[in-house]
C-alpha atoms as a PDB file:
ATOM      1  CA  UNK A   1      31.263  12.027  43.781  1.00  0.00           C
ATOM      2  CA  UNK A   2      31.623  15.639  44.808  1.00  0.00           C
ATOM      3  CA  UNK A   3      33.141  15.691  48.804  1.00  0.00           C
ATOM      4  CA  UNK A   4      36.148  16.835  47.187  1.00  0.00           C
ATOM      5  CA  UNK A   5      35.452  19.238  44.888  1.00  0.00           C
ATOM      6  CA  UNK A   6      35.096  22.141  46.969  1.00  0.00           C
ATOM      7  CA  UNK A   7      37.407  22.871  50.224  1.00  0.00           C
ATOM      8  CA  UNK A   8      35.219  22.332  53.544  1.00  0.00           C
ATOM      9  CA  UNK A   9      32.095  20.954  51.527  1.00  0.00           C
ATOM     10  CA  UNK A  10      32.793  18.093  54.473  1.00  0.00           C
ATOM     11  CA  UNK A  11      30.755  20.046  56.646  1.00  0.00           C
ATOM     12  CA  UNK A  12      27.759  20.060  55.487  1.00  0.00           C
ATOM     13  CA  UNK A  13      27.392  16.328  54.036  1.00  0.00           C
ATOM     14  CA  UNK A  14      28.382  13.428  55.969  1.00  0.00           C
ATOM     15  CA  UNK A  15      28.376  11.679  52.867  1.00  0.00           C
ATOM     16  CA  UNK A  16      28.704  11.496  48.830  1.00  0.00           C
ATOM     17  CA  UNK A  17      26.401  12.620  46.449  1.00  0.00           C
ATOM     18  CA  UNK A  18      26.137   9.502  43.419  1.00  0.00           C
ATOM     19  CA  UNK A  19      24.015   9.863  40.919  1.00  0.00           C
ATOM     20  CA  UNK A  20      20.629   9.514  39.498  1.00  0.00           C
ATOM     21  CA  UNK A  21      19.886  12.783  41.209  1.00  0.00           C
ATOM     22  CA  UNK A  22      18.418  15.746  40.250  1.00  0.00           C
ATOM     23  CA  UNK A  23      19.373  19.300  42.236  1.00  0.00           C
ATOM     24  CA  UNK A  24      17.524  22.714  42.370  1.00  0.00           C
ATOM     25  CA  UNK A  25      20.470  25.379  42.630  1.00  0.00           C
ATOM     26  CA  UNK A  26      18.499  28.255  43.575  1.00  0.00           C
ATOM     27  CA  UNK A  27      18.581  31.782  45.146  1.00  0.00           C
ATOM     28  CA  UNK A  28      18.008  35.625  44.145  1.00  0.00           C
ATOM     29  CA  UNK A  29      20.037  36.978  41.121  1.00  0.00           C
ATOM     30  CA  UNK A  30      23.633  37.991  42.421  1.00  0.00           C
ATOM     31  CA  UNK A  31      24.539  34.606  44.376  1.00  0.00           C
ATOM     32  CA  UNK A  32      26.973  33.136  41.768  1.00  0.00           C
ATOM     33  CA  UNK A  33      24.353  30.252  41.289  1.00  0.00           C
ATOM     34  CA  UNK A  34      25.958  29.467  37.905  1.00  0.00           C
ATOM     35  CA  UNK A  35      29.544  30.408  39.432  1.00  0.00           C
ATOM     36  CA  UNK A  36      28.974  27.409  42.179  1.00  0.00           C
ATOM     37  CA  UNK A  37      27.671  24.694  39.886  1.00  0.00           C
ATOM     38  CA  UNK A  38      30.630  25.092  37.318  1.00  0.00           C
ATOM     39  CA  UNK A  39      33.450  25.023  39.922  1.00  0.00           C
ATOM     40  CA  UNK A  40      31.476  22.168  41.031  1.00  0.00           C
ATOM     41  CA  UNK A  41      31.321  20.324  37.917  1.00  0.00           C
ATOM     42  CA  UNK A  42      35.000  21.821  36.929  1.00  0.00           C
ATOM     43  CA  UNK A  43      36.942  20.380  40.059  1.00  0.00           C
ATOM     44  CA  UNK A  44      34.797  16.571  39.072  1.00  0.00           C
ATOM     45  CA  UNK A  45      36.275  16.860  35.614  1.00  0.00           C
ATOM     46  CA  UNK A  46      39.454  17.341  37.077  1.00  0.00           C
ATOM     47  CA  UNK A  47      39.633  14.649  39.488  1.00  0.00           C
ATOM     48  CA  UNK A  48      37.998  11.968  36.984  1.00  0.00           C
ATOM     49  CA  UNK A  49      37.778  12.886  33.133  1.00  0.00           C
ATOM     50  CA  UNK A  50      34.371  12.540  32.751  1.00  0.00           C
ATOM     51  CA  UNK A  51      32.065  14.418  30.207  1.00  0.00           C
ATOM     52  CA  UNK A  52      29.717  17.459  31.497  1.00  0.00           C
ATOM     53  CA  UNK A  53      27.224  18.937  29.660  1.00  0.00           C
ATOM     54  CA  UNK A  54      26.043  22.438  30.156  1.00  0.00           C
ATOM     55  CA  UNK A  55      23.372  24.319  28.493  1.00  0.00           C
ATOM     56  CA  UNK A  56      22.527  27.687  29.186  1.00  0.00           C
ATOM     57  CA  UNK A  57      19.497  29.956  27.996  1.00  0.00           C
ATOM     58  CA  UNK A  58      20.936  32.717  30.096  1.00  0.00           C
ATOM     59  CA  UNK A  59      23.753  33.948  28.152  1.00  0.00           C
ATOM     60  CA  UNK A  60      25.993  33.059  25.077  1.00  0.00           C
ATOM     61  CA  UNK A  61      28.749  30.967  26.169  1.00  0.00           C
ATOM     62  CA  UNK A  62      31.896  33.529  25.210  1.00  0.00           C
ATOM     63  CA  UNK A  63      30.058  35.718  28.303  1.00  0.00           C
ATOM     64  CA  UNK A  64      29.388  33.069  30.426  1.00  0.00           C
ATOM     65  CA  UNK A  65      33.203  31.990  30.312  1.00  0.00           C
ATOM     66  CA  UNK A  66      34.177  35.337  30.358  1.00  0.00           C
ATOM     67  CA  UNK A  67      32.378  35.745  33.344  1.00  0.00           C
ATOM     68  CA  UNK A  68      33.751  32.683  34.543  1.00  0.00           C
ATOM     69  CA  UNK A  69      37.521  33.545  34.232  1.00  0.00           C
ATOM     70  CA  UNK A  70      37.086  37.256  35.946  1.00  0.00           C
ATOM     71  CA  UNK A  71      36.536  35.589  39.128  1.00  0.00           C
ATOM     72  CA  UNK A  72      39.346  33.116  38.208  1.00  0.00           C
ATOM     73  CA  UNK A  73      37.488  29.848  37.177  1.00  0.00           C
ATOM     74  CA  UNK A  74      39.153  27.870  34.414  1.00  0.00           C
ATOM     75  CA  UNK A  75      36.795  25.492  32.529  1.00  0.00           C
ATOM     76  CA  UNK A  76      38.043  21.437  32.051  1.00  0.00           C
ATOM     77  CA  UNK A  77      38.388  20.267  28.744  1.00  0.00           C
ATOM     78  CA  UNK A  78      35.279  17.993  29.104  1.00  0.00           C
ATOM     79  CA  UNK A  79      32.962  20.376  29.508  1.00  0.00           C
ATOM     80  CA  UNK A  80      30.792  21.042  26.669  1.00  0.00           C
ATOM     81  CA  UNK A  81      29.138  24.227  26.983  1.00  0.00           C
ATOM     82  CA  UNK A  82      26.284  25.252  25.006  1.00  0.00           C
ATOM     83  CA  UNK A  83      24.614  28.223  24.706  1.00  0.00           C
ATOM     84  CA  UNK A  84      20.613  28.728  22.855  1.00  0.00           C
ATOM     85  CA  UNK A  85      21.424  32.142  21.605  1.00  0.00           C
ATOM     86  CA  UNK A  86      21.529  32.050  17.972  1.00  0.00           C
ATOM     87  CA  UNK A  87      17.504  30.196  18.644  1.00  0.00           C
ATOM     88  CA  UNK A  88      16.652  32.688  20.823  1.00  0.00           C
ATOM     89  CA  UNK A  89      17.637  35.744  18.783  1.00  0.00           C
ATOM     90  CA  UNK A  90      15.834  34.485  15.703  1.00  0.00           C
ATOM     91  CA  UNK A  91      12.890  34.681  17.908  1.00  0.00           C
ATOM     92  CA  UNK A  92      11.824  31.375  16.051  1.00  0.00           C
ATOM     93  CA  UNK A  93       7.970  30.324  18.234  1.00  0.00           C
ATOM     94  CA  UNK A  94       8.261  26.917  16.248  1.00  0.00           C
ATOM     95  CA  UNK A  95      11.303  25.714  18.403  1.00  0.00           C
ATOM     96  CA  UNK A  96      11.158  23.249  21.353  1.00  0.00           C
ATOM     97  CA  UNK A  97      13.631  23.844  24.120  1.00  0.00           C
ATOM     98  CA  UNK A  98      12.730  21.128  26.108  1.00  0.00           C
ATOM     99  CA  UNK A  99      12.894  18.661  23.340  1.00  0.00           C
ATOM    100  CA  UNK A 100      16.452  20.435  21.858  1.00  0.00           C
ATOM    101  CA  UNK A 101      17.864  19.161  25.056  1.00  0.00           C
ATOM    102  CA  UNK A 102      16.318  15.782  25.096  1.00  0.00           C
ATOM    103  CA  UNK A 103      17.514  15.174  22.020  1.00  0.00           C
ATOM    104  CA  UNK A 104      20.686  16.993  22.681  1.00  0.00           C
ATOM    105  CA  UNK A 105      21.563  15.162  25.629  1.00  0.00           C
ATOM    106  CA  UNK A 106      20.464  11.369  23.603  1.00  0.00           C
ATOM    107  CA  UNK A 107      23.262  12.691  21.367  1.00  0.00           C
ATOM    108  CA  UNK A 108      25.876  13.423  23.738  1.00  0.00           C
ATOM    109  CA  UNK A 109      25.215  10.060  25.435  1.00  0.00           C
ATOM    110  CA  UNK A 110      25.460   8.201  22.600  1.00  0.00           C
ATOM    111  CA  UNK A 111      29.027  10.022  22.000  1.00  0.00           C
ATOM    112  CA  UNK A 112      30.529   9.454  25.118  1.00  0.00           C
ATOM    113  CA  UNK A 113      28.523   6.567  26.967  1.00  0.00           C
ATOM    114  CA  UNK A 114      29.251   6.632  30.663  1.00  0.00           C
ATOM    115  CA  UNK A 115      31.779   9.177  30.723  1.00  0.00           C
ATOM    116  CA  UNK A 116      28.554  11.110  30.518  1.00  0.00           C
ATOM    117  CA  UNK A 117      27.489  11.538  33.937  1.00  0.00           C
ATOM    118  CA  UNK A 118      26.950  15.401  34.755  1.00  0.00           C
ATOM    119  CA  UNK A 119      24.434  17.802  33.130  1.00  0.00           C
ATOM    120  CA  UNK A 120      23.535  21.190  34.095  1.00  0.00           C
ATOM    121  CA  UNK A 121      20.920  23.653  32.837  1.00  0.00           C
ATOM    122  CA  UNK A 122      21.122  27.485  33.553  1.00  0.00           C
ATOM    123  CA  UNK A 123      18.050  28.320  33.707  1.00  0.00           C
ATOM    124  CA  UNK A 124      14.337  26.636  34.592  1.00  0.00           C
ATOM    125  CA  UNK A 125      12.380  29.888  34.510  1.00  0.00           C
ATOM    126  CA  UNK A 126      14.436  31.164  31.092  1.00  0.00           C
ATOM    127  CA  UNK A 127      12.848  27.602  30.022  1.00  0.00           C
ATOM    128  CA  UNK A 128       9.565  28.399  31.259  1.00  0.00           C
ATOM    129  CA  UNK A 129       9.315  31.438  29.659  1.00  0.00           C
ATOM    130  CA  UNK A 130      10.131  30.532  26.200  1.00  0.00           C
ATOM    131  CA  UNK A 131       7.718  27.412  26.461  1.00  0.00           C
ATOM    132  CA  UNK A 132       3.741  27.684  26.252  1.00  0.00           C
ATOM    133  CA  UNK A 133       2.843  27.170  29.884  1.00  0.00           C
ATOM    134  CA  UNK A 134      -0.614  25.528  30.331  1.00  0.00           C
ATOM    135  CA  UNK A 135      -0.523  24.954  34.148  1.00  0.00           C
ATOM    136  CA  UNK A 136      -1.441  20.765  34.180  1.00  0.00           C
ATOM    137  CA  UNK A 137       0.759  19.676  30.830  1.00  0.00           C
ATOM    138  CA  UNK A 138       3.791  21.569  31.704  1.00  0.00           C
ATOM    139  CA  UNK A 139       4.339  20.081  35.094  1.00  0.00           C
ATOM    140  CA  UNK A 140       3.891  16.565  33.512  1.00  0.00           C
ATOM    141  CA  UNK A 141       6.697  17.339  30.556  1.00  0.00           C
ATOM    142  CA  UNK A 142       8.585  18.691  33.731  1.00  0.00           C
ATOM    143  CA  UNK A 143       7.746  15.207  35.165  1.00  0.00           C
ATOM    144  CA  UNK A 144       9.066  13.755  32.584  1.00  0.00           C
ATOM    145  CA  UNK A 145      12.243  15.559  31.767  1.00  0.00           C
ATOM    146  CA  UNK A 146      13.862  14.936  35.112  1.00  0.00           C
ATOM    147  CA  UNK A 147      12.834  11.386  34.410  1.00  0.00           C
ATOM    148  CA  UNK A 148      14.655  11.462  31.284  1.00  0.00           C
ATOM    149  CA  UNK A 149      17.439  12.689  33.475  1.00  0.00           C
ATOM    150  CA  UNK A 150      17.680   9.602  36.252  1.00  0.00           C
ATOM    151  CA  UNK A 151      17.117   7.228  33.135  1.00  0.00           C
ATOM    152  CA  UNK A 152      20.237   8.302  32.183  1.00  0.00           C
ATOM    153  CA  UNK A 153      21.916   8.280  35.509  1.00  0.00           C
ATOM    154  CA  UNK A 154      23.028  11.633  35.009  1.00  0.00           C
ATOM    155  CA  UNK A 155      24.065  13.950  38.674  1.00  0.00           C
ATOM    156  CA  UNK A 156      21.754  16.957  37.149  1.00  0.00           C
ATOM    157  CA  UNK A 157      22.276  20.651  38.406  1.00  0.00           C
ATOM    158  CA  UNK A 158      19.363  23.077  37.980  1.00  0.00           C
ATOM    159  CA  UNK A 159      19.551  26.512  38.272  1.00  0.00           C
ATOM    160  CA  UNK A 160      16.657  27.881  39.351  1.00  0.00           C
ATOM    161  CA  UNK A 161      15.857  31.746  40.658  1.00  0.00           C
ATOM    162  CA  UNK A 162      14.310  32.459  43.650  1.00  0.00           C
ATOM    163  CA  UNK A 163      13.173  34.846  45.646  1.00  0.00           C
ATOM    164  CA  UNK A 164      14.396  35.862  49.259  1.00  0.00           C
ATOM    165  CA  UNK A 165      12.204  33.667  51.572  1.00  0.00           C
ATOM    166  CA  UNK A 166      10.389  31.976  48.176  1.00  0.00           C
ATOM    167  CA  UNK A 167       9.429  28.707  47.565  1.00  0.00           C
ATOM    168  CA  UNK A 168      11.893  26.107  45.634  1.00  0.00           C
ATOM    169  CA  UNK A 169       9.219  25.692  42.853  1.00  0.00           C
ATOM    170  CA  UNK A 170       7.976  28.241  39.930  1.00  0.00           C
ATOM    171  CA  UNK A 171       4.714  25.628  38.110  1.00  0.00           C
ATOM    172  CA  UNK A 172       4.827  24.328  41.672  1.00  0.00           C
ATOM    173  CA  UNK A 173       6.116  20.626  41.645  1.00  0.00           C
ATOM    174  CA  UNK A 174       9.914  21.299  41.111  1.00  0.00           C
ATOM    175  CA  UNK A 175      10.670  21.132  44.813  1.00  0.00           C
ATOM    176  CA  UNK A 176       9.068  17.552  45.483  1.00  0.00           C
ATOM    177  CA  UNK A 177      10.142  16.212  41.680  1.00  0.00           C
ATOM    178  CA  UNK A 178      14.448  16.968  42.565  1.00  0.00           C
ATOM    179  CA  UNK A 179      16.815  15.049  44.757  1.00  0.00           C
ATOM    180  CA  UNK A 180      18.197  17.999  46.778  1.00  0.00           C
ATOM    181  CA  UNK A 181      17.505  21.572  46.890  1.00  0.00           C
ATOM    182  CA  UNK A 182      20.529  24.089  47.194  1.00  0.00           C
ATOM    183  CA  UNK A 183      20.227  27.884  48.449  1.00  0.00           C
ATOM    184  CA  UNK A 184      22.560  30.060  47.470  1.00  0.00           C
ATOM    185  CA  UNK A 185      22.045  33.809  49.581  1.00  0.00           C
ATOM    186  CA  UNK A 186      23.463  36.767  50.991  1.00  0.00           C
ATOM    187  CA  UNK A 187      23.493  37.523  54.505  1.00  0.00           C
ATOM    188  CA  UNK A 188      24.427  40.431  56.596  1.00  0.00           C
ATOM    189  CA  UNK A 189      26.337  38.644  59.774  1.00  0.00           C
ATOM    190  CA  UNK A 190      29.261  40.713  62.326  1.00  0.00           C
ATOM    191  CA  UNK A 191      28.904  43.996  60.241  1.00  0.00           C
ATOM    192  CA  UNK A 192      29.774  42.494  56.954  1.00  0.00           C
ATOM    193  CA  UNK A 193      27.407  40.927  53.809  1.00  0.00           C
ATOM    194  CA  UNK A 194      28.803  37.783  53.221  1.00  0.00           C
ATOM    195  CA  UNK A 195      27.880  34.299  50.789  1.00  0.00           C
ATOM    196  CA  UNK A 196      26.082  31.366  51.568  1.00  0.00           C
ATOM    197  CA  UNK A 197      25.070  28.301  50.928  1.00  0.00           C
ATOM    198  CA  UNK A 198      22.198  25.862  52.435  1.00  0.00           C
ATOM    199  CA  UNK A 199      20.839  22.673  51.945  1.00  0.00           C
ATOM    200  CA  UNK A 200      17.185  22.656  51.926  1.00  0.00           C
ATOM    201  CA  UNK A 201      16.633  18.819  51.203  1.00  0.00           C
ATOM    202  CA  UNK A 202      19.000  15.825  49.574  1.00  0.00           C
ATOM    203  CA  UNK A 203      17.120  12.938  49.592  1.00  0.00           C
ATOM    204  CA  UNK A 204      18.967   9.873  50.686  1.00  0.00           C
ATOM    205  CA  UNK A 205      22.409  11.685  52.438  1.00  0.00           C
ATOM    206  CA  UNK A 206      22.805  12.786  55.661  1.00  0.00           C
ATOM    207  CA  UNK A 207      23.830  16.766  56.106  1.00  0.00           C
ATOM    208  CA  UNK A 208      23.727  19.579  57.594  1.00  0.00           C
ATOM    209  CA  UNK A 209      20.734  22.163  57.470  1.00  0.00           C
ATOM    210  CA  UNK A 210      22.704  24.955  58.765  1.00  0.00           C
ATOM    211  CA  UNK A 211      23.652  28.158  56.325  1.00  0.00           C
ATOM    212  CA  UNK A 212      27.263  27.571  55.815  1.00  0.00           C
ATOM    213  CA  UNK A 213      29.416  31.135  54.497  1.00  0.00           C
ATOM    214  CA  UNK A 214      31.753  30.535  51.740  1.00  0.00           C
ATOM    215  CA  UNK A 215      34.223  32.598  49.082  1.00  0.00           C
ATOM    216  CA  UNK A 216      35.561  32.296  46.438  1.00  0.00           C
ATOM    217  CA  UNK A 217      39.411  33.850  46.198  1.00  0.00           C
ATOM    218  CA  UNK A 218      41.806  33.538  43.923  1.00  0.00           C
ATOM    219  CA  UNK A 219      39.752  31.175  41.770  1.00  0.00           C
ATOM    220  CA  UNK A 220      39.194  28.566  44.472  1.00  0.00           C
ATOM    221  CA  UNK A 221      35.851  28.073  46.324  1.00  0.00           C
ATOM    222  CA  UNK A 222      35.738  27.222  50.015  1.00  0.00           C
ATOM    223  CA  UNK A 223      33.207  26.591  52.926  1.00  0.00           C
ATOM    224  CA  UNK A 224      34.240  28.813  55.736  1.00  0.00           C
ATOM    225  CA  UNK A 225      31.691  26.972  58.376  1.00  0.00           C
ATOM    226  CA  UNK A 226      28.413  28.170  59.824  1.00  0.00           C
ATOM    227  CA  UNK A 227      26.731  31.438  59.786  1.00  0.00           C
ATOM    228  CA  UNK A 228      26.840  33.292  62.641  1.00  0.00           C
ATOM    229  CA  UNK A 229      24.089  35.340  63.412  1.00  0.00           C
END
């Protein structure tokens, strides 16, 4: 589903990623998180015509595609970007995020059916901190929410920050509820800081474990190969 997307992501899995699967995008503020999963999901939308949704809690969307187009990016036609902004400035207690999106992704499905097959949310702990968080009940509506997800066999990208050597998990069961964990970093390596990205876990497809450097230039995304230390 997404070999092809981005040149050289051949070395690190020896095979596709199909959906139902849910994956943690995660690393320290800075590592173009956000920048990764829309190329991602913008090359997909290119090669097939399918329907992506992406919500955001981060930023409004006029910044995030402004953000997106400095570095060159160009978003497909098919991608449906929304942004929680106008909720989040009325500073409205009485609103449920996680059940907006349910109910915003039911809607979206019903609209476009199959061609529906690639959500994103930017981010979990921008969720987390607009939501009550009672330890026991919020991992279960977590439970539930990526649930929701596979039910609708929907290839799920979640953003998720993290901190340098930190766990992949912020109420603790995010890590062993996703598919695959991605880690986005920066590394000092041959006198230079340079990008990278590692597979932490992706249940079901065989890949590489290895921290793999990569660039974006000229508004294309590449793997470069293996880290050297």
């Amino acid at each position: 589903m997404f070999l092809n997307t981005i040149e050289g992501l051949d070395k690190i899995f020896r095979s596709d990623i199909e959906p139902p699967k849910i994956v943690l995008i995660s690393g320290m503020p800075g590592t173009m998180k956000s920048s990764f999963v829309f190329y991602l999901i913008t090359k997909y939308l290119d090669n097939t015509g399918d329907f992506c949704l992406y919500a955001t809690l981060e930023e409004s969307t006029d910044s995030y595609l402004n953000n997106m187009e400095s570095i060159g990016l160009v978003p497909n036609i098919n991608l449906q970007i929304t942004d929680y902004t106008d909720f989040r400035d009325a500073e409205d207690d009485s609103i449920d995020y996680l059940v907006f999106t349910e109910k915003m992704i039911q809607y979206f499905k019903e609209r476009n059916g199959d061609r529906f097959t690639t959500f994103a949310f930017d981010s979990l702990g921008a969720l987390y901190s607009l939501l009550p968080n009672n330890g026991t009940n919020m991992r279960k509506r977590i439970y539930h929410f990526f649930k929701m997800l596979r039910d609708n066999n929907l290839m799920s990208f979640i953003i998720m920050e993290r901190a340098l050597d930190g766990e992949s998990h912020l109420l603790g069961n995010e890590g062993f509820l996703s598919d695959g964990i991605v880690i986005l970093g920066l590394k000092r390596s041959q006198g230079r800081i340079m990008r990278y990205l590692q597979v932490e876990k992706m249940r079901a497809i065989s890949h590489s474990m290895e921290m793999h450097a990569f660039e974006v230039k000229d508004g294309v995304m590449r793997i470069l190969g293996p880290v050297l230390e």
